[in-house]
Protein backbone atom coordinates (compact mmCIF):
# COMPACT_ATOMS: atom_id res chain seq x y z
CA UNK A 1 -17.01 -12.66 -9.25
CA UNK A 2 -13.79 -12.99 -10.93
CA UNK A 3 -10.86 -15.35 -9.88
CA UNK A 4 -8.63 -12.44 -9.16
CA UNK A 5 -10.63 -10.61 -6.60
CA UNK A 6 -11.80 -13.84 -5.02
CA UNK A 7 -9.17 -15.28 -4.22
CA UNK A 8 -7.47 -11.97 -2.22
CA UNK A 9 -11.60 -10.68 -0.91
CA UNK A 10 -11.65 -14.12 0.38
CA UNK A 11 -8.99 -13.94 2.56
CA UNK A 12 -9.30 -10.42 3.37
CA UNK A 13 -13.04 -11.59 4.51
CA UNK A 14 -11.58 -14.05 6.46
CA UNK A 15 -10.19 -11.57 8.48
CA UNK A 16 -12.72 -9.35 8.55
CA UNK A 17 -13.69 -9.86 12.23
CA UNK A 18 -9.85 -8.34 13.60
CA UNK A 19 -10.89 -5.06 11.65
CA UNK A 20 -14.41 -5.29 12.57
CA UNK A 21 -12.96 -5.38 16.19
CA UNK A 22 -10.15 -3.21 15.39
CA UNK A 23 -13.39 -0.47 14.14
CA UNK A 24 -14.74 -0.44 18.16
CA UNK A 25 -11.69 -0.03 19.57
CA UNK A 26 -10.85 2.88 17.51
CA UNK A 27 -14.50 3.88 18.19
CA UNK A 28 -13.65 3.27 22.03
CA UNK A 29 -10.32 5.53 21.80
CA UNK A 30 -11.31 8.25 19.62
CA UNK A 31 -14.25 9.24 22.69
CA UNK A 32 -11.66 8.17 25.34
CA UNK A 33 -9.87 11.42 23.31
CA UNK A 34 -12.67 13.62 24.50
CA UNK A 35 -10.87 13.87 27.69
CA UNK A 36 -8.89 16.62 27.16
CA UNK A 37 -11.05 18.72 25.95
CA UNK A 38 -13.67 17.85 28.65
CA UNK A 39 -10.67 18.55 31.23
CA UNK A 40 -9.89 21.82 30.23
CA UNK A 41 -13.94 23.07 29.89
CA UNK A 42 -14.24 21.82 33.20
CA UNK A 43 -11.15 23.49 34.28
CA UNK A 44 -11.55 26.93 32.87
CA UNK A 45 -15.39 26.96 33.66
CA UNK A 46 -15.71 25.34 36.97
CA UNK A 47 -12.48 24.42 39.09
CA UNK A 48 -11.19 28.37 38.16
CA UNK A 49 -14.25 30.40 38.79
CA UNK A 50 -14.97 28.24 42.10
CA UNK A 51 -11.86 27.77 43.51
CA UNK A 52 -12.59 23.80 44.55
CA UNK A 53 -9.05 21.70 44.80
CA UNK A 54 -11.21 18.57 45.57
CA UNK A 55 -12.87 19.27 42.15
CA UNK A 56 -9.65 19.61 40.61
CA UNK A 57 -8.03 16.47 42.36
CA UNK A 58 -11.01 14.42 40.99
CA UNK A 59 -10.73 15.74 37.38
CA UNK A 60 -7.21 14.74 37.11
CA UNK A 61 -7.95 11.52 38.33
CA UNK A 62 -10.85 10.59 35.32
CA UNK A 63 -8.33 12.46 33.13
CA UNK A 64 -5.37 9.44 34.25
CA UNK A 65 -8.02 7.02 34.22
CA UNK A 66 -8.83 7.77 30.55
CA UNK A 67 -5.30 8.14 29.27
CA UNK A 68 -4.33 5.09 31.15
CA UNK A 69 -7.45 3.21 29.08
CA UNK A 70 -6.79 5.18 25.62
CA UNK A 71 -3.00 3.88 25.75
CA UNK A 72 -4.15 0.31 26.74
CA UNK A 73 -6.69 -0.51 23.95
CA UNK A 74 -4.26 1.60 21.28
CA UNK A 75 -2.18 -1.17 22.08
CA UNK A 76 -4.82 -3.95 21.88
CA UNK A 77 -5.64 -2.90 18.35
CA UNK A 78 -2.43 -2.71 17.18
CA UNK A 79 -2.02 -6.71 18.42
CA UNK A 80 -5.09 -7.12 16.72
CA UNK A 81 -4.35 -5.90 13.66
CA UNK A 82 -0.52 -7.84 13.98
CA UNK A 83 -2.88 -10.80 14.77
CA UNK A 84 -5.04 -10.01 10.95
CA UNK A 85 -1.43 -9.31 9.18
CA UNK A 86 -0.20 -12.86 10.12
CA UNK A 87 -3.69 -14.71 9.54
CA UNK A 88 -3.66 -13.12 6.12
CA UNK A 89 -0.05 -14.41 4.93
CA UNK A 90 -1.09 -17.68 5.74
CA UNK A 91 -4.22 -17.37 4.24
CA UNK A 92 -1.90 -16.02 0.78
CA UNK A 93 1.45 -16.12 0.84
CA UNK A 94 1.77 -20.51 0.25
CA UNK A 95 -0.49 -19.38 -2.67
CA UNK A 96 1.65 -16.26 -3.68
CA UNK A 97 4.73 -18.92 -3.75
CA UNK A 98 2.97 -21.42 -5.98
CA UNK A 99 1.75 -18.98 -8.12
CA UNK A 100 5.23 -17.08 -8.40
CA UNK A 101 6.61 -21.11 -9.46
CA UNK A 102 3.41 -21.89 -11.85
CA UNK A 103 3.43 -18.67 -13.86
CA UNK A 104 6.99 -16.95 -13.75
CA UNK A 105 7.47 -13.23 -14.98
CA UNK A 106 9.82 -13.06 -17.41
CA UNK A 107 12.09 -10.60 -16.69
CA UNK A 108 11.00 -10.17 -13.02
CA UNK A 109 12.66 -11.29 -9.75
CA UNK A 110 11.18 -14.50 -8.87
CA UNK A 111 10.74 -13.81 -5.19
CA UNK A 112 9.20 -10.11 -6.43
CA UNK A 113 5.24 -11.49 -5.80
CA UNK A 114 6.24 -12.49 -2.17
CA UNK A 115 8.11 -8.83 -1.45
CA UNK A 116 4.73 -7.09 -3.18
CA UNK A 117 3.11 -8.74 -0.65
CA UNK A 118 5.03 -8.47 2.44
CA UNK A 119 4.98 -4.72 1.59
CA UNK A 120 0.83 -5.07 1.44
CA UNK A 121 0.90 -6.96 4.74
CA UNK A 122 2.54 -4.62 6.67
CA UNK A 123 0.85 -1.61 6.25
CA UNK A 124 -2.01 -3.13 8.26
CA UNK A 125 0.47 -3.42 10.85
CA UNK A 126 1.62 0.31 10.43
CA UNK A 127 0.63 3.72 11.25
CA UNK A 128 -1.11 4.69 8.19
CA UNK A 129 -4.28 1.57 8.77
CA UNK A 130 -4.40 3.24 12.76
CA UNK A 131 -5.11 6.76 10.61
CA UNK A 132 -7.57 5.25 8.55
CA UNK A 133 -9.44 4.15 11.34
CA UNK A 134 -9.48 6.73 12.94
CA UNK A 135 -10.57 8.81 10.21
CA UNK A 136 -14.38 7.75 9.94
CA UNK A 137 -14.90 9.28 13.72
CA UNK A 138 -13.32 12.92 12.81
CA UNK A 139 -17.56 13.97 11.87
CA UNK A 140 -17.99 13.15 16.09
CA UNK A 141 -15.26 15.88 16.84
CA UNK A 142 -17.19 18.23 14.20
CA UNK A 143 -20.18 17.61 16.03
CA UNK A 144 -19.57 17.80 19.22
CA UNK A 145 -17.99 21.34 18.17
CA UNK A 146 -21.52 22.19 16.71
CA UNK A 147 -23.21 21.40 20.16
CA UNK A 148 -20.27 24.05 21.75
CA UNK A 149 -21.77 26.88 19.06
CA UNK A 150 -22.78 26.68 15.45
CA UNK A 151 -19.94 29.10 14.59
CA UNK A 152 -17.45 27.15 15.95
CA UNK A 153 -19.05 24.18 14.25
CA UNK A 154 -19.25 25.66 10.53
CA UNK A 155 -15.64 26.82 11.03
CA UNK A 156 -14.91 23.25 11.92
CA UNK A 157 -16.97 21.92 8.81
CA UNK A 158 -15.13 23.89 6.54
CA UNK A 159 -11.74 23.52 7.56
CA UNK A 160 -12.29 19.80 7.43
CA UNK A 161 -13.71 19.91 4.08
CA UNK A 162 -10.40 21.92 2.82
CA UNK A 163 -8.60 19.60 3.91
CA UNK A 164 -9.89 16.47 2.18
CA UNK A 165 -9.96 18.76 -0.70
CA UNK A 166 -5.89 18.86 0.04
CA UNK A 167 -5.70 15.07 0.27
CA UNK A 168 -7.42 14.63 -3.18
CA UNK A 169 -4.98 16.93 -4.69
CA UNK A 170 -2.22 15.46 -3.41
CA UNK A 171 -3.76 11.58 -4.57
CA UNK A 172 -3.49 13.67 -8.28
CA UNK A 173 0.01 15.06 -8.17
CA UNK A 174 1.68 12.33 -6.55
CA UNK A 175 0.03 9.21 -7.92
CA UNK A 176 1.79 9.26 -11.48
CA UNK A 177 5.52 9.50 -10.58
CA UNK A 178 5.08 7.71 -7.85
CA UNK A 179 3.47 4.58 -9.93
CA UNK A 180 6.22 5.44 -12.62
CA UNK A 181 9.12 5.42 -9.52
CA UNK A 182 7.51 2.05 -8.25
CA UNK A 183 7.63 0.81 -11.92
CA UNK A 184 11.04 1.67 -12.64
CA UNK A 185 12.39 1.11 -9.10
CA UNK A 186 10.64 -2.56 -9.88
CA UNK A 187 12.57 -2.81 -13.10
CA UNK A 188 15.88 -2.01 -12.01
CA UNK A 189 16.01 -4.64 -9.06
CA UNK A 190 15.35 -7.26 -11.42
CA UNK A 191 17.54 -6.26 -13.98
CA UNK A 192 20.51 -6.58 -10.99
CA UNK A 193 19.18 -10.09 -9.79
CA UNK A 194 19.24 -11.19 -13.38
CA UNK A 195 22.78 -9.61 -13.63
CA UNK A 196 24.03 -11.10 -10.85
CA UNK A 197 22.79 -14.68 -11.58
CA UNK A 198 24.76 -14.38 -15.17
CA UNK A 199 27.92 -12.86 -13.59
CA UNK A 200 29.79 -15.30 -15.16
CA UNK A 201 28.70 -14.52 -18.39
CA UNK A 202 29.15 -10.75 -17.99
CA UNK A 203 32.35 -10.34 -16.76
CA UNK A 204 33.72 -13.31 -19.11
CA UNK A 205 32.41 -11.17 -22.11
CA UNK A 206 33.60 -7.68 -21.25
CA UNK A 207 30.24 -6.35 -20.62
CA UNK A 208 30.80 -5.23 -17.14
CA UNK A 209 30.59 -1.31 -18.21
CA UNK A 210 28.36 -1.22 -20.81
CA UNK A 211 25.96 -2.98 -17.79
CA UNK A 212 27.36 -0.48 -15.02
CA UNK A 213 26.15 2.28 -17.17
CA UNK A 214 22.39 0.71 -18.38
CA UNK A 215 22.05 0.21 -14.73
CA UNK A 216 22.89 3.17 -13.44
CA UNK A 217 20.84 4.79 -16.26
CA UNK A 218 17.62 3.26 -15.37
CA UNK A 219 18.18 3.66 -12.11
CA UNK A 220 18.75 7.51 -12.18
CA UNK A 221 15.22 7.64 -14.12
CA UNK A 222 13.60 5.59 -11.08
CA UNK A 223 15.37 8.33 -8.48
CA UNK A 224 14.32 11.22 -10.41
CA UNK A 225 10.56 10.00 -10.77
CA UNK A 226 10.94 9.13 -6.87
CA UNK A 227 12.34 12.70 -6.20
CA UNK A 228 9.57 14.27 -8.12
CA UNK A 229 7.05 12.89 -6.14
CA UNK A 230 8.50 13.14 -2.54
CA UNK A 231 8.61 16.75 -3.42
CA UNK A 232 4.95 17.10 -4.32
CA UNK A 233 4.13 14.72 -1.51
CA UNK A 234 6.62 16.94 1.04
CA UNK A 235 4.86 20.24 -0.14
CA UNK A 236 1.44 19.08 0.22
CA UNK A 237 2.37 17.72 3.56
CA UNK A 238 3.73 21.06 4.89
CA UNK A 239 0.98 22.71 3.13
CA UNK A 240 -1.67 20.74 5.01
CA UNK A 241 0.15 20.93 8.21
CA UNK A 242 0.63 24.68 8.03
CA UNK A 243 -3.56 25.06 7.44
CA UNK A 244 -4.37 22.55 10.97
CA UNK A 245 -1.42 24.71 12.80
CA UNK A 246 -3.53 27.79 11.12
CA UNK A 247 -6.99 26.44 11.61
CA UNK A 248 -6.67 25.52 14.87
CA UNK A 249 -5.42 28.75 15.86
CA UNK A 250 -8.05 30.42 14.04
CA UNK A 251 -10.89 28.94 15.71
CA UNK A 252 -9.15 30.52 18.92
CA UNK A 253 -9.35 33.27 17.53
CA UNK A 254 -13.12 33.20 16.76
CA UNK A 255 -13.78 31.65 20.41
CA UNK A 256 -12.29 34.94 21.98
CA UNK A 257 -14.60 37.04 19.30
CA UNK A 258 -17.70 34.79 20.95
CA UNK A 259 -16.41 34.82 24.44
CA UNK A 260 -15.96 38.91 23.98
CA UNK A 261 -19.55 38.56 22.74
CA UNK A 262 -20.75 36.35 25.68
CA UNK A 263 -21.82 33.38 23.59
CA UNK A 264 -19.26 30.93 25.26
CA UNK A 265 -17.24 30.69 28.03
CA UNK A 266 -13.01 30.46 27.67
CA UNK A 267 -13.03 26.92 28.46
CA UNK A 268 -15.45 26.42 25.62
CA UNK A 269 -13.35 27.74 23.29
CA UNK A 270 -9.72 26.13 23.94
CA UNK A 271 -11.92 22.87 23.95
CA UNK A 272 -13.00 23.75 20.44
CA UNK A 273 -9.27 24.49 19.63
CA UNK A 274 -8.50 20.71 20.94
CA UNK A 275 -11.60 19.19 19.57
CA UNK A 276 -10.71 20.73 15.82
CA UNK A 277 -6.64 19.61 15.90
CA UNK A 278 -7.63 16.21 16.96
CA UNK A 279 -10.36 15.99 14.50
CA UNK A 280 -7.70 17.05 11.47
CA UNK A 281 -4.98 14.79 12.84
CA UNK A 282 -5.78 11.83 10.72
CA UNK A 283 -6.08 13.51 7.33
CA UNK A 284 -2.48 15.39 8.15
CA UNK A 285 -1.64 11.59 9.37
CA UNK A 286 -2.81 10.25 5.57
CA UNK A 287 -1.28 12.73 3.55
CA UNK A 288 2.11 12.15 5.24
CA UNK A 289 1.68 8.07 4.82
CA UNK A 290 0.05 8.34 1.16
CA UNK A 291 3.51 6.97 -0.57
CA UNK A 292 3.29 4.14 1.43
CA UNK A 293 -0.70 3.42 0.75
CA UNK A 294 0.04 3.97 -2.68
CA UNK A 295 2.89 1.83 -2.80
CA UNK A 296 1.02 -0.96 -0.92
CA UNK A 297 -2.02 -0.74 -3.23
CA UNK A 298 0.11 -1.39 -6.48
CA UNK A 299 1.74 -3.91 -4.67
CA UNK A 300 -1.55 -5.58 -4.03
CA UNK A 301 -2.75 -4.85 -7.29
CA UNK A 302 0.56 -7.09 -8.91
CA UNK A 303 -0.64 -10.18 -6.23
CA UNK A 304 -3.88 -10.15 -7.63
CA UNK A 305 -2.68 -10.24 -11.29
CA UNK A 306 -0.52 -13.11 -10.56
CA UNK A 307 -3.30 -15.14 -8.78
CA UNK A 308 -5.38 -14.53 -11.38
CA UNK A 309 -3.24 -15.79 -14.02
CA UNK A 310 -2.71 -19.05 -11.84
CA UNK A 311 -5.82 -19.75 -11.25
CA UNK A 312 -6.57 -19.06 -14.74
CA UNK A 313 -3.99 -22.06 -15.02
CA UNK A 314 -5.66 -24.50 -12.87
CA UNK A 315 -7.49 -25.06 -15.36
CA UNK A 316 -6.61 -28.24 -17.58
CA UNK A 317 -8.09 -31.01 -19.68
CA UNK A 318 -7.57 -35.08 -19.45
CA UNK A 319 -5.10 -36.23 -22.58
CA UNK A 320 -4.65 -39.26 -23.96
CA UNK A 321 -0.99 -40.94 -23.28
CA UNK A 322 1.20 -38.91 -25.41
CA UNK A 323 3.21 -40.70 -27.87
CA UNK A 324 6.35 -37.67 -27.79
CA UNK A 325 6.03 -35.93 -31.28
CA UNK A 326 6.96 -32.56 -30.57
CA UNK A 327 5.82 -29.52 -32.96
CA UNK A 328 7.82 -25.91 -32.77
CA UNK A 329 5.47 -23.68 -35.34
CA UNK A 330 6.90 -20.23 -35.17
CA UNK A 331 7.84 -19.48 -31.52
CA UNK A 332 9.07 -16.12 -30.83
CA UNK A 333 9.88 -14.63 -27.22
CA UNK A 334 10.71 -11.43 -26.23
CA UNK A 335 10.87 -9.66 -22.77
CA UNK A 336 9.16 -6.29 -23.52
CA UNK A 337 10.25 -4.59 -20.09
CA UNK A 338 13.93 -5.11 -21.35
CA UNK A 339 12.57 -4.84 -25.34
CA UNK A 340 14.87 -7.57 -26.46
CA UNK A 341 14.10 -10.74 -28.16
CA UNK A 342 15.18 -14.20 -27.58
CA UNK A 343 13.41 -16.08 -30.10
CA UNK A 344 12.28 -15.10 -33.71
CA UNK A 345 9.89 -17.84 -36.02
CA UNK A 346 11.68 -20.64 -34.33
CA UNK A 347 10.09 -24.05 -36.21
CA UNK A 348 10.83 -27.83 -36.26
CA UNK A 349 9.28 -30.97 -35.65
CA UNK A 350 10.46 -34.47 -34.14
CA UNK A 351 8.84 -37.55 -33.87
CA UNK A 352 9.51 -39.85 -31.41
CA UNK A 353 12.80 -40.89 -30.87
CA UNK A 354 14.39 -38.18 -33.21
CA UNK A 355 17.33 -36.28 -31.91
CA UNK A 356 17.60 -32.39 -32.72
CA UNK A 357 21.33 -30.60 -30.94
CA UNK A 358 21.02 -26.93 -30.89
CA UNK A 359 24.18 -25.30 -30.65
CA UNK A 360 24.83 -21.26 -30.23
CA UNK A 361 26.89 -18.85 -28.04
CA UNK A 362 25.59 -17.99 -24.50
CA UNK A 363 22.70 -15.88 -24.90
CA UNK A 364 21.14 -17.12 -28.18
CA UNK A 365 18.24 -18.60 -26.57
CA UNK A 366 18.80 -22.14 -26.36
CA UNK A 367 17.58 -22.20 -22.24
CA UNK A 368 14.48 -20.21 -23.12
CA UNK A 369 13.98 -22.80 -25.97
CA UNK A 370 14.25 -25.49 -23.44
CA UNK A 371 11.96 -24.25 -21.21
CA UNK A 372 8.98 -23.65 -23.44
CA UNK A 373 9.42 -27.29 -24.62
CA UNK A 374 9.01 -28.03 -21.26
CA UNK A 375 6.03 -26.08 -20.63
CA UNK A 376 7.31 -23.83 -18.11
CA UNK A 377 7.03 -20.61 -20.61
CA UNK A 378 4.42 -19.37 -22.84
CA UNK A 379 5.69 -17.76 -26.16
CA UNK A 380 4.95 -14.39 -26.97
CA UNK A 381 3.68 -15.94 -30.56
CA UNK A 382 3.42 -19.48 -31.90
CA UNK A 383 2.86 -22.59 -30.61
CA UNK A 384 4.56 -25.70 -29.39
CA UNK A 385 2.83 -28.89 -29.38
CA UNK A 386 2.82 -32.19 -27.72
CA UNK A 387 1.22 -34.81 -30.31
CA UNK A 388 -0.83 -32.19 -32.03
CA UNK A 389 -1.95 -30.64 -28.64
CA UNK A 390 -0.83 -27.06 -27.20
C-alpha cells in the first residue's frame, strides 16, 4: 500500500468503530421510521372500521414512544460521529501542519492543507454523512412495500432506480465546473494572501490596479465556473424533488386503482405512499449536499497529496560532516499556477569561506535563491549541492 493512502486509511480505520456504531444506529432509526406508516395501516384498517378509542389511545402511545426513541439515538449518532470528527484531526491534523512546514506549495496559502482538511472533517459532522447512512436501508422500505403488493413494490423499484439514475447524472454535469470553481476559487485566495503579505511592495511600486484588476479577473472566472454548476446542481435538485413529490403521489394513485380492485385496503396504500417518500428522502438529501461531498473529496484528495510528498521526504541518508562548498548548476524556478518565473540557469560555486553578494530590485528572486540554498525549496530544474551532494 502506498504512503499516501496509508497514512489517511489509517486514521480513518482508527475510527472505524464510531461509524461502525454510527451504521446500527442508523439501522435502529431507519425501522424506528416504520412507525408512521404502521400507525396509519393500523388506523385506516382497524381503529376506523371498529370504532375502538382504547385501540386508538394505545397506538398513539407506541407511535410517541417511537418518535421519542428515533429523536434520541438521531442525536446519539450525531455525538458519535462529532466524537470520530475530533479523533480524526488529532489523528491528522499535527501531521497536516508538519507536512504543510516540510514541503511548502509554492504559490499556495500555507495554512491551505489545514482549511482542506477542516472542510473534510466536517462533513462527517454534517447532514450529508447522516444521508449517506441512511441510504444503504432505502432497499428495507422497497421491501417492505413488496410484502404490501408486488405492484406497489415494482412501482417502488423503479422509481428508486430513476432516481439514482438522476444522482449519476447530476455527479456528470456538476463535477467539472465544480472541480474547475474549487480550483480557481483555490487560486485566487492565495494569490490575495500572497498580495497582502507584499503590500508594501505593491503599493510602493504603483501596482495596486494592475493587481485590483488580475484579481478581480480570476476571480470572476472562479464565480462564473461556481454559477455554472449551482445551476446544474439547482436544476437537478428541483428535478429530483419534483419526481419524489410525483412518485409518491403516483403510487396513491395506483393504491386507489388496487383498493377499487380489492387487492388492498386504504390504509395499505397511504402506508405505501409514506413508505416510498421516506425511502427516496436520502437520494433527494444527496443530490442537494453533492457540492459539498464533492468539495470535501478534493479537499481530501489535496491532504493526501501533501502527506504523500512528506512522507516521501522522510526519507534521508547519513552524510559525512560537510565541509560548506556549495554548487548552483542551473537552477530555475517558476510557479506554474501564476506561470511566472523566478529563476532562469542560475549557476555558481563557492568553496568554503568564499563570499558571493547578490544584489537586484525587489522581486528578482534573491529570497527564492536563499531558500533553495537552504533546502527549504526544490527547483523546478537543476541542482544545488552541498559538497558534491544534492
Amino acid at each position: 500500500m502506498d504512503s499516501k493512502s496509508r497514512i489517511v486509511k489509517d486514521a480513518l480505520r482508527a475510527c472505524r468503530r464510531y461509524f461502525l456504531v454510527a451504521a446500527a444506529f442508523s439501522l435502529a432509526i431507519n425501522l424506528l421510521y416504520l412507525a408512521s406508516p404502521l400507525y396509519m395501516l393500523q388506523i385506516y384498517d382497524r381503529v376506523v372500521t371498529s370504532g375502538s378509542e382504547t385501540t386508538l389511545v394505545m397506538l398513539t402511545l407506541v407511535l410517541l414512544t417511537a418518535f421519542l426513541s428515533l429523536a434520541g439515538l438521531d442525536l446519539v449518532r450525531a455525538w458519535i460521529l462529532t466524537r470520530a470528527s475530533a479523533r480524526l484531526d488529532r489523528l491528522l491534523s499535527a501531521r497536516i501542519l508538519a507536512a504543510s512546514v516540510e514541503t511548502p506549495s509554492p504559490g499556495s496559502s500555507p495554512s491551505q492543507p489545514i482549511r482542506d482538511f477542516d472542510t473534510f472533517r466536517q462533513v462527517i459532522t454534517g447532514s450529508g454523512i447522516h444521508a449517506l447512512f441512511d441510504l444503504p436501508w432505502s432497499p428495507i422500505y422497497i421491501g417492505i412495500i413488496f410484502l404490501l403488493h408486488p405492484w406497489l413494490g415494482f412501482f417502488a423499484l423503479g422509481c428508486s432506480l430513476l432516481l439514482i439514475g438522476m444522482a449519476v447524472l447530476n455527479e456528470y454535469l456538476v463535477r467539472s465546473p465544480l472541480k474547475q470553481a474549487n480550483e480557481l476559487a483555490t487560486n485566487n485566495y492565495n494569490f490575495t494572501e500572497m498580495s497582502l503579505r507584499n503590500s508594501e511592495v505593491v503599493r510602493a511600486m504603483g501596482m495596486i490596479d494592475g493587481l485590483i484588476r488580475r484579481w478581480g479577473r480570476d476571480r470572476n472566472l472562479a464565480l462564473r465556473r461556481q454559477a455554472e454548476a449551482s445551476d446544474r446542481a439547482a436544476l437537478m435538485s428541483g428535478l429530483i424533488r419534483f419526481l419524489r413529490l410525483t412518485m409518491q403521489s403516483l403510487i396513491l394513485g395506483l393504491g386507489a386503482y388496487l383498493v377499487i380492485e380489492r387487492q388492498i385496503t386504504g390504509g395499505t396504500m397511504f402506508a405505501a405512499s409514506l413508505l416510498l417518500g421516506r425511502g427516496l428522502q436520502p437520494v433527494e438529501q444527496i443530490v442537494g449536499l453533492w457540492r459539498s461531498l464533492i468539495l470535501a473529496r478534493a479537499a481530501l484528495a489535496r491532504v493526501e497529496k501533501l502527506l504523500d510528498g512528506g512522507a516521501r521526504n522522510e526519507r534521508a541518508f547519513n552524510l559525512p560532516k560537510p565541509s560548506g562548498t556549495i554548487s548552483v548548476e542551473q537552477v530555475s524556478f517558476a510557479i506554474l499556477s501564476q506561470q511566472k518565473v523566478l529563476l532562469r540557469e542560475v549557476s555558481f560555486r563557492l568553496e568554503a569561506g568564499e563570499a558571493l553578494g547578490i544584489v537586484g530590485p525587489s522581486g528578482a528572486g534573491k529570497s527564492t535563491l536563499a531558500r533553495h540554498l537552504a533546502g527549504v525549496m526544490q527547483p523546478s530544474r537543476g541542482t544545488v549541492r552541498l559538497d558534491g551532494a544534492d
